[in-house]
Each structure stands twice: as structure tokens, then as C-alpha cells.
Protein backbone atom coordinates (compact mmCIF):
# COMPACT_ATOMS: atom_id res chain seq x y z
CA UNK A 1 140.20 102.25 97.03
CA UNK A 2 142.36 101.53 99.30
CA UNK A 3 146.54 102.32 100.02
CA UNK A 4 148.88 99.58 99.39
CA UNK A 5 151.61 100.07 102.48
CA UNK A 6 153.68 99.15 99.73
CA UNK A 7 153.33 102.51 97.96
CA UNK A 8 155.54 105.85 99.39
CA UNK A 9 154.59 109.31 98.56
CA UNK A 10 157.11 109.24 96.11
CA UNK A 11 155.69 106.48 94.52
CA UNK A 12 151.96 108.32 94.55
CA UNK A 13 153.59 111.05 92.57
CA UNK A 14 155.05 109.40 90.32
CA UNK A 15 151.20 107.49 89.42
CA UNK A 16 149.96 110.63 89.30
CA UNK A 17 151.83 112.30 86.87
CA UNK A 18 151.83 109.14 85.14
CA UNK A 19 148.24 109.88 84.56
CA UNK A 20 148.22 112.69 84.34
CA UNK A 21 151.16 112.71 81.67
CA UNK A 22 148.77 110.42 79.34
CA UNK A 23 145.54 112.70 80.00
CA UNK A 24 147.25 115.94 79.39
CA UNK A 25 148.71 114.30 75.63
CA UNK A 26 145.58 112.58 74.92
CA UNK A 27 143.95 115.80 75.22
CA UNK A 28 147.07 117.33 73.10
CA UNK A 29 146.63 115.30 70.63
CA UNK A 30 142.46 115.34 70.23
CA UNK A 31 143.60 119.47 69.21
CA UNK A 32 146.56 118.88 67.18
CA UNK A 33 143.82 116.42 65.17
CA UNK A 34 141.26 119.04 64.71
CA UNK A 35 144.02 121.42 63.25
CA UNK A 36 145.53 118.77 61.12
CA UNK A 37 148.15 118.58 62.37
CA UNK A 38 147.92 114.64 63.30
CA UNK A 39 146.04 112.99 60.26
CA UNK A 40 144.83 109.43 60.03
CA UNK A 41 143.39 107.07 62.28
CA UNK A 42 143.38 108.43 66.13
CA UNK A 43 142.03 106.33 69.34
CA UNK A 44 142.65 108.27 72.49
CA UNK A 45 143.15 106.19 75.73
CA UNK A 46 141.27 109.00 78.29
CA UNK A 47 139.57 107.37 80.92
CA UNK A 48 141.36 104.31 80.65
CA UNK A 49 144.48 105.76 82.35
CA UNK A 50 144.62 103.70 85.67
CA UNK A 51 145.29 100.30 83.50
CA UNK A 52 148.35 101.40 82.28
CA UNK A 53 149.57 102.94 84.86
CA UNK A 54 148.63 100.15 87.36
CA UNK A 55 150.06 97.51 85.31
CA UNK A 56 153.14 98.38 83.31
CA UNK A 57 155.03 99.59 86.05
CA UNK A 58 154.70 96.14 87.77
CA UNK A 59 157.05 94.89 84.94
CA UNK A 60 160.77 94.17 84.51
CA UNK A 61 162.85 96.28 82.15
CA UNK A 62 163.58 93.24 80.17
CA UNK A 63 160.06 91.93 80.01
CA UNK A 64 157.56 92.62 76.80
CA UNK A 65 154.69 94.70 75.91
CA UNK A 66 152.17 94.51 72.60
CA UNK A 67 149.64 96.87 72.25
CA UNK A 68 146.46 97.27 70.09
CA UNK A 69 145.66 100.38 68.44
CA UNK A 70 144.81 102.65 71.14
CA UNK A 71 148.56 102.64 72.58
CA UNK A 72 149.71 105.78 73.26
CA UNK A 73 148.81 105.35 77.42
CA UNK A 74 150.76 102.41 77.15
CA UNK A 75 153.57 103.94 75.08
CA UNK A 76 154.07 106.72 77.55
CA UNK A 77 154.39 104.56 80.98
CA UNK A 78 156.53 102.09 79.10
CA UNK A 79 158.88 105.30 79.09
CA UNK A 80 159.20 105.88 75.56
CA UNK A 81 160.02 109.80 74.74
CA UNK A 82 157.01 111.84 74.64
CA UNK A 83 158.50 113.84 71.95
CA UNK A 84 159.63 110.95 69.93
CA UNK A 85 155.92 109.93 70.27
CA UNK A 86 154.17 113.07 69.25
CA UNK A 87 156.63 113.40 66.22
CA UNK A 88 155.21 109.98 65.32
CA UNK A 89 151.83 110.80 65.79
CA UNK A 90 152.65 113.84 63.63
CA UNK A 91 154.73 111.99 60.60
CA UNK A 92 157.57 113.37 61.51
CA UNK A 93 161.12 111.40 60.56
CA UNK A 94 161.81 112.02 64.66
CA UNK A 95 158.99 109.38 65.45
CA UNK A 96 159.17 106.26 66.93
CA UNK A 97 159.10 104.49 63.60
CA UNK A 98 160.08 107.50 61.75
CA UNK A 99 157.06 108.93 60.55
CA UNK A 100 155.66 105.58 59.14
CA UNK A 101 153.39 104.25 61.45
CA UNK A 102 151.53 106.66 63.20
CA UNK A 103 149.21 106.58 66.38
CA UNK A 104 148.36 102.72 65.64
CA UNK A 105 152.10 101.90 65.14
CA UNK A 106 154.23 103.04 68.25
CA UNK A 107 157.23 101.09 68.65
CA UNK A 108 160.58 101.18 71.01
CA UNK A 109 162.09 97.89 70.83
CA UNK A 110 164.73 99.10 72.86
CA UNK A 111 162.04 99.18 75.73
CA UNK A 112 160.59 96.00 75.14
CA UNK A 113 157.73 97.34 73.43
CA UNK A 114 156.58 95.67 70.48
CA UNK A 115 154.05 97.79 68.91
CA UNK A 116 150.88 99.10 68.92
CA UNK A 117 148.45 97.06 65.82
CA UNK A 118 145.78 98.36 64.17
CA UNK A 119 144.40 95.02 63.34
CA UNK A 120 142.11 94.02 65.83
CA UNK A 121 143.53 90.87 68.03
CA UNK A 122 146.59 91.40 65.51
CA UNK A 123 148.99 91.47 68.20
CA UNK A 124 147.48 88.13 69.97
CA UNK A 125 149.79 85.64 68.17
CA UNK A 126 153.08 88.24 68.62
CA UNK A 127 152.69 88.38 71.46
CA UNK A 128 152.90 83.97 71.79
CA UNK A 129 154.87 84.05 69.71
CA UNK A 130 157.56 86.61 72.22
CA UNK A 131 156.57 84.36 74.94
CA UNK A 132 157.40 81.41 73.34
CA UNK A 133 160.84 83.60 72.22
CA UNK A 134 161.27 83.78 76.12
CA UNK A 135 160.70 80.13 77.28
CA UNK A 136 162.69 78.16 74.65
CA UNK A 137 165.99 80.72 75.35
CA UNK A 138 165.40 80.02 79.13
CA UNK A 139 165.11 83.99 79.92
CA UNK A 140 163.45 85.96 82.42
CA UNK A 141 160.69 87.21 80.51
CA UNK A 142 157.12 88.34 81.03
CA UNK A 143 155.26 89.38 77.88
CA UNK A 144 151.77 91.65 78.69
CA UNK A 145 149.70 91.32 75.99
CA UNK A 146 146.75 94.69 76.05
CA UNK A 147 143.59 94.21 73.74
CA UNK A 148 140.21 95.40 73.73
CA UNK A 149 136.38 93.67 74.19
CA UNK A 150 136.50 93.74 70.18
CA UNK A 151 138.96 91.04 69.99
CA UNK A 152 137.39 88.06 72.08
CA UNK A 153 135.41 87.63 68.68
CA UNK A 154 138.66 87.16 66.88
CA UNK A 155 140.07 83.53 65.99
CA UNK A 156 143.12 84.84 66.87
CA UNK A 157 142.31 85.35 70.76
CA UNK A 158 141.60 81.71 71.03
CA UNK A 159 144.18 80.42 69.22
CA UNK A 160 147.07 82.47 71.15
CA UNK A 161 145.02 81.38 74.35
CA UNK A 162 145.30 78.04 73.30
CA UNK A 163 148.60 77.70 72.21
CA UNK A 164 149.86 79.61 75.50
CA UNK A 165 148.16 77.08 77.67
CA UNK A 166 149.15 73.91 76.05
CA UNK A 167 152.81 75.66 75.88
CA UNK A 168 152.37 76.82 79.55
CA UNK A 169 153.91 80.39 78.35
CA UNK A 170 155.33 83.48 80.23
CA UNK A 171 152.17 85.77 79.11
CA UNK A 172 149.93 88.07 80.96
CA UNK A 173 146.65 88.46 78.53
CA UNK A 174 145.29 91.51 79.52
CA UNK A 175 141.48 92.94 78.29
CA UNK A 176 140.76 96.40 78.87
CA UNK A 177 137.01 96.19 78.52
CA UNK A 178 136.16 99.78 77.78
CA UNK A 179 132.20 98.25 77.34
CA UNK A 180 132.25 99.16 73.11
CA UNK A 181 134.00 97.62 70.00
CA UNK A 182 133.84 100.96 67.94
CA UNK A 183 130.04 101.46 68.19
CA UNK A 184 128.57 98.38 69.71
CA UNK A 185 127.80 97.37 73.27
CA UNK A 186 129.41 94.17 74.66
CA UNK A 187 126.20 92.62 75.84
CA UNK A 188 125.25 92.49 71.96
CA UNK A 189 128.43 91.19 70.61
CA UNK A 190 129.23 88.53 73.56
CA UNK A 191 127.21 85.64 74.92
CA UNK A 192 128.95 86.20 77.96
CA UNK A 193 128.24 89.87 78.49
CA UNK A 194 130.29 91.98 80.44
CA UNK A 195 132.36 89.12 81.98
CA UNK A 196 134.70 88.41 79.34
CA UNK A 197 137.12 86.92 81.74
CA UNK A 198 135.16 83.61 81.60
CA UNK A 199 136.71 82.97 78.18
CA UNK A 200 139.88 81.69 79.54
CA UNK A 201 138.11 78.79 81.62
CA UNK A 202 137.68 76.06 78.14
CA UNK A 203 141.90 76.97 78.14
CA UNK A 204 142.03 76.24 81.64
CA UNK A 205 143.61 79.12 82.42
CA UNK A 206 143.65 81.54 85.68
CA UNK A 207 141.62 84.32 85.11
CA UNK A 208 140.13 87.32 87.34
CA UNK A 209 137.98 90.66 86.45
CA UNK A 210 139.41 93.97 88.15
CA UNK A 211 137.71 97.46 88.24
CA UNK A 212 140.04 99.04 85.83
CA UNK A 213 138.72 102.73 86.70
CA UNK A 214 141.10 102.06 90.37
CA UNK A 215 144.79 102.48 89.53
CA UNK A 216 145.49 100.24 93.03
CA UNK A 217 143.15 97.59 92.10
CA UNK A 218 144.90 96.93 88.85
CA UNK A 219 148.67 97.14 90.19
CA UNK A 220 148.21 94.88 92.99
CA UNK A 221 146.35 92.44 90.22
CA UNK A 222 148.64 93.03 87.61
CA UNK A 223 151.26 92.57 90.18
CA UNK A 224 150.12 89.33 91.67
CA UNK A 225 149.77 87.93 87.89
CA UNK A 226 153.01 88.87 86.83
CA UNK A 227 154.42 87.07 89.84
CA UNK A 228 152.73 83.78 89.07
CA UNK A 229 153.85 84.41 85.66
CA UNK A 230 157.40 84.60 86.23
CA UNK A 231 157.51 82.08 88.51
CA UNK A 232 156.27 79.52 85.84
CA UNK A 233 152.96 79.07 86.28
CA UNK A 234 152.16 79.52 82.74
CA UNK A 235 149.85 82.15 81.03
CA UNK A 236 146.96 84.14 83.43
CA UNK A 237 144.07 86.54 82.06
CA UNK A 238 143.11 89.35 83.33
CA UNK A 239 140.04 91.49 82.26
CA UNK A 240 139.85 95.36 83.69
CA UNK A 241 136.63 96.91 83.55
CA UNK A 242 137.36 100.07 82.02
CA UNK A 243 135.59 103.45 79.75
CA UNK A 244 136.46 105.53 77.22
CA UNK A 245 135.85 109.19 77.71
CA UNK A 246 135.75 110.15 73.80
CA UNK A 247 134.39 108.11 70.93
CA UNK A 248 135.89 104.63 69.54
CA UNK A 249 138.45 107.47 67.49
CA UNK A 250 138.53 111.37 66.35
CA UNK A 251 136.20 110.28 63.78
CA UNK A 252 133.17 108.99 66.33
CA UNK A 253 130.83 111.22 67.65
CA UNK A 254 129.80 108.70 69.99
CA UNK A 255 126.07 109.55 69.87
CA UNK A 256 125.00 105.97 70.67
CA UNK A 257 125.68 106.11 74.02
CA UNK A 258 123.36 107.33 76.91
CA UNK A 259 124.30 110.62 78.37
CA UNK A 260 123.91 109.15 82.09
CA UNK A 261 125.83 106.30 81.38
CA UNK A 262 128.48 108.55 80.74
CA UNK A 263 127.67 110.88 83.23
CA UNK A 264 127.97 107.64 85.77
CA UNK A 265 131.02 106.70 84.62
CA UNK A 266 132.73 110.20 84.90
CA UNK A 267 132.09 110.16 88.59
CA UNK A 268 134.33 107.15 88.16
CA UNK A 269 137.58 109.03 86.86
CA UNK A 270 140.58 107.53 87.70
CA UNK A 271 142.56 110.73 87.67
CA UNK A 272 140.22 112.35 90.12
CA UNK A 273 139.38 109.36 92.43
CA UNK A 274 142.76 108.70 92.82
CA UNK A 275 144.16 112.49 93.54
CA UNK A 276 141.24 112.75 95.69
CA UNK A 277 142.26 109.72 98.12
CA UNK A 278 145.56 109.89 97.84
CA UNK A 279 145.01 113.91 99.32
CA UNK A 280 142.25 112.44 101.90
CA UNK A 281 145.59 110.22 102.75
CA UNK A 282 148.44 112.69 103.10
CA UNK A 283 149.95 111.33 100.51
CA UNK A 284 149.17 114.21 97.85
CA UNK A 285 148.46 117.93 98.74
CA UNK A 286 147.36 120.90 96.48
CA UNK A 287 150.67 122.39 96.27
CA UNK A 288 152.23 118.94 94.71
CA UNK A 289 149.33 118.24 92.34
CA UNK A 290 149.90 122.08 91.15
CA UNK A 291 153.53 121.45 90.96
CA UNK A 292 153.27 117.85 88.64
CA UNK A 293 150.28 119.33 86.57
CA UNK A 294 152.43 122.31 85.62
CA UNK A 295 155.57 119.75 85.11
CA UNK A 296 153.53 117.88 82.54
CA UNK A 297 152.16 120.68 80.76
CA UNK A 298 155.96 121.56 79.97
CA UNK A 299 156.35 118.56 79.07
CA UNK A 300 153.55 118.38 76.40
CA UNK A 301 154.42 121.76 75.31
CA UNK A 302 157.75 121.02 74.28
CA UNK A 303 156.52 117.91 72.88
CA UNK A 304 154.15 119.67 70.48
CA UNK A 305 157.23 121.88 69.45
CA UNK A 306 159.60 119.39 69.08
CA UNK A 307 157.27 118.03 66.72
CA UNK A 308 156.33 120.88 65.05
CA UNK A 309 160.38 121.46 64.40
CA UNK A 310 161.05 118.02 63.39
CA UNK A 311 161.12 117.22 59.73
CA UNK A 312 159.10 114.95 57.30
CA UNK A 313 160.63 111.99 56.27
CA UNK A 314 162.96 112.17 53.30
CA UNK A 315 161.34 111.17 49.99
CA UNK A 316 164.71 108.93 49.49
CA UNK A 317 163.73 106.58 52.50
CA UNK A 318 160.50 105.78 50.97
CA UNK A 319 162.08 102.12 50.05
CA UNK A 320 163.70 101.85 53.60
CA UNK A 321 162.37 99.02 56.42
CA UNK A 322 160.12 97.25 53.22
CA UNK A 323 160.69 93.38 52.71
CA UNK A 324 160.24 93.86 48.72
């Protein structure tokens, strides 16, 4: 890993507690789940922390985000309110989509982010579809689309890759191969194995693989792709090699994988590689990573109350934000 020159230690702390920020409510929210306190379908994102972090904060205020199902990581960087977030995850009217959608559904148009989908390569054609938004009104927009190994199988991920080259379309497609789609292994579900980024070549577009476990890696990729994105070069795919700490959700006990291979990718913690060169750097010291690690607890805490206080949705608004 190496320091961009580009990057003050202002700027380190800030990726830091970024990560730290999602760890510490992924971690939240894996307890609140086991009291019942979050019901439903949960994915946590720990692990995969360096991939949000690295990319979204390469983006413009006005450009757009769609998510799959394991959003909250993405949710979180994007700035949306933490407490806004847990109340959603809770069912709480205070939610991002008050109360309705749940982990799978975060939304915040207001910060360009348009959803987390719990259909798998759901959010593909969206997100074209946001792009194509973008292009026809002439505006200066990016749209990162985030989607798992699980969705290369879909007809939807070739169609939107498809229709975004021929269209030559603002869009960053970006994979986070975590190596499993719910229980299976990639090299059983993909001719191509683990190099899923070779998908984009029949769509002739620009594509590169990143180690998605180094939070420098993937900004100064993300960062280069948004670039040649903006600047009209038309759609570029990037695939960030990535793990899952936990199982595929709450529900997975995750006793198909190998304890070393787990074991092997722990070592690779992006949290703890990147605290632990940023300190052999200068750039972090003990006192500081004390200091943000307390901040975010806080910041969790109060998150958990605020949703604790906030109340359910009103049995009156059941008809509310339905087409029919």
C-alpha cells in the first residue's frame, strides 16, 4: 500500500473514521438483530469497508449512486444520517424511507443516492437508465453503479452493459467481488472465475481488477475512472476483489467456507492494514485513532437511541408512496 501525496493527514482521518464509522454500525447492527430489534433481511458490509470508502468520496455532490442489498457502507460514506439509517433499519417512521424499506431499501435522494435493491442486478438498468437521465439533459453527472459476483449471471448485467456502451453513458459499473453469491464460490458459478472484469471486453468496454481489501488502491482507481467518465469517455468497469467477514446475511452461518481461507483473508483487513501504515507513516498515531474510535462509538450510540426513541410508522400512512 502505498501513500498518495495527494492525501493530508486530515484526509487519513477522515478514511479512517470512515471505516471505522461503517465497522462500528455493522457490528451495531449484527446485535440489535440478535435482540430483535432489526427484523428482516440483514447483509452486513464488514470487510468490504475500503470499497466504499475508496470510491464514493471520489464523486461529485451532484453525481449518482445505486446500491444492491448490502448498502449500508455505501449509505454511510454517501453522508446520509446515521440515525436516519438505523431508524430505517429499525422500522422506525424516522428512517430513510420511513420505516418501509429496511436494510435492503436505503434511500436519500437528496444525496444522489438512489437506493439500495434487494433484487439481485435489480439496480443494473436504474442505474442506465440515471445515466442516460444525465447525458440527454447535458449535465455533469457520474452515476456509480455497486453490485455483487451474484449478478454477472443476471440478464440484466449485460443488457445495462450493453445499452451503456452503444449509448456511450456517464456510468462507473462497479463489482465488489466478495468471492460468494450467498453460499456459492465464484469459480463454480462463473466460467471466468475470479476475473469477472473480463465480462466487459464482448461490450468493448474499459475494464480493470483492483485489490478491494486496500482503501488507496481503490480511490486512486475509482478516481482515475470517474475522470474518464466525466470527461466523456463513456461507461468503464471496475471489479474490486473484496471479502465478507460474516455470512451472505444474519441468517448464514457461513459453514461452507474454510476456516484458513478466512483466517488468510483477515490478515487482509482493511481497517487494520490501513491504520497500521498510515501510523508506520506519521500520518495516524495512537492518540488520534483513540480519539476517532471513541468519536464513532458516540456516534453509534446515539444512533441506537435515536432509534430506539423514534416511533413506528402510523397505521394511517399505510396507503402513502403506493402507485394503486
Amino acid at each position: 500500500m502505498k501513500v498518495s501525496p495527494k492525501l493530508d493527514k486530515s484526509q487519513v482521518q477522515e478514511l479512517y473514521r470512515q471505516m471505522q464509522l461503517i465497522r462500528q454500525f455493522e457490528e451495531e447492527c449484527s446485535r440489535l438483530y440478535m435482540q430483535g430489534k432489526i427484523r428482516g433481511f440483514l447483509h452486513l458490509y464488514i470487510g468490504e469497508e475500503a470499497v466504499a470508502v475508496g470510491a464514493i468520496p471520489t464523486l461529485k455532490p451532484q453525481d449518482y449512486i445505486v446500491s444492491h442489498y448490502r448498502d449500508h457502507g455505501h449509505a454511510l460514506v454517501r453522508g446520509l444520517d446515521p440515525r436516519a439509517v438505523m431508524a430505517e433499519l429499525m422500522g422506525k417512521a424516522t428512517g430513510t424511507s420511513g420505516g418501509r424499506g429496511g436494510s435492503m431499501h436505503l434511500f436519500d435522494v437528496s444525496k444522489g443516492f438512489w437506493g439500495g435493491y434487494a433484487i439481485v442486478g435489480g439496480q443494473m438498468p436504474i442505474a442506465v437508465g440515471l445515466a442516460l437521465s444525465a447525458k440527454l439533459k447535458k449535465e455533469d453527472r457520474v452515476t456509480v453503479c455497486f453490485f455483487g459476483d451474484g449478478a454477472v449471471n443476471e440478464g440484466e448485467f449485460h443488457e445495462s452493459l450493453n445499452l451503456a456502451a452503444l449509448w456511450k453513458l456517464p456510468i462507473v459499473f462497479f463489482l465488489e467481488n466478495n468471492l460468494y453469491g450467498m453460499g456459492s464460490h465464484v469459480d463454480k458459478t462463473h466460467a471466468v472465475g475470479r476475473d469477472l472484469y473480463l465480462a466487459a471486453d464482448p461490450y468493448r468496454i474499459p475494464a480493470a481488477q483492483v485489490d478491494g481489501m486496500d482503501l488507496l488502491a481503490v480511490r486512486e482507481a475509482a478516481a482515475e475512472a470517474v475522470e474518464r467518465v466525466r470527461s466523456g469517455g463513456g461507461p468503464v468497469f471496475l471489479e474490486a476483489m473484496t471479502y465478507r467477514f460474516r455470512g451472505h446475511s444474519m441468517a448464514d452461518p457461513s459453514a461452507y467456507r474454510e476456516g484458513s481461507e478466512v483466517d488468510l483473508w483477515a490478515k487482509k483487513d482493511p481497517i487494520l492494514t490501513f491504520k497500521e501504515k498510515m501510523q508506520e507513516d506519521g500520518l495516524l498515531s495512537e492518540d488520534e485513532i483513540a480519539e476517532i474510535d471513541d468519536e464513532i462509538k458516540e456516534v453509534i450510540e446515539d444512533a441506537v437511541r435515536f432509534g430506539d426513541e423514534s416511533p413506528e410508522p402510523d397505521l394511517d400512512s399505510v396507503y402513502e408512496h403506493v402507485y394503486a
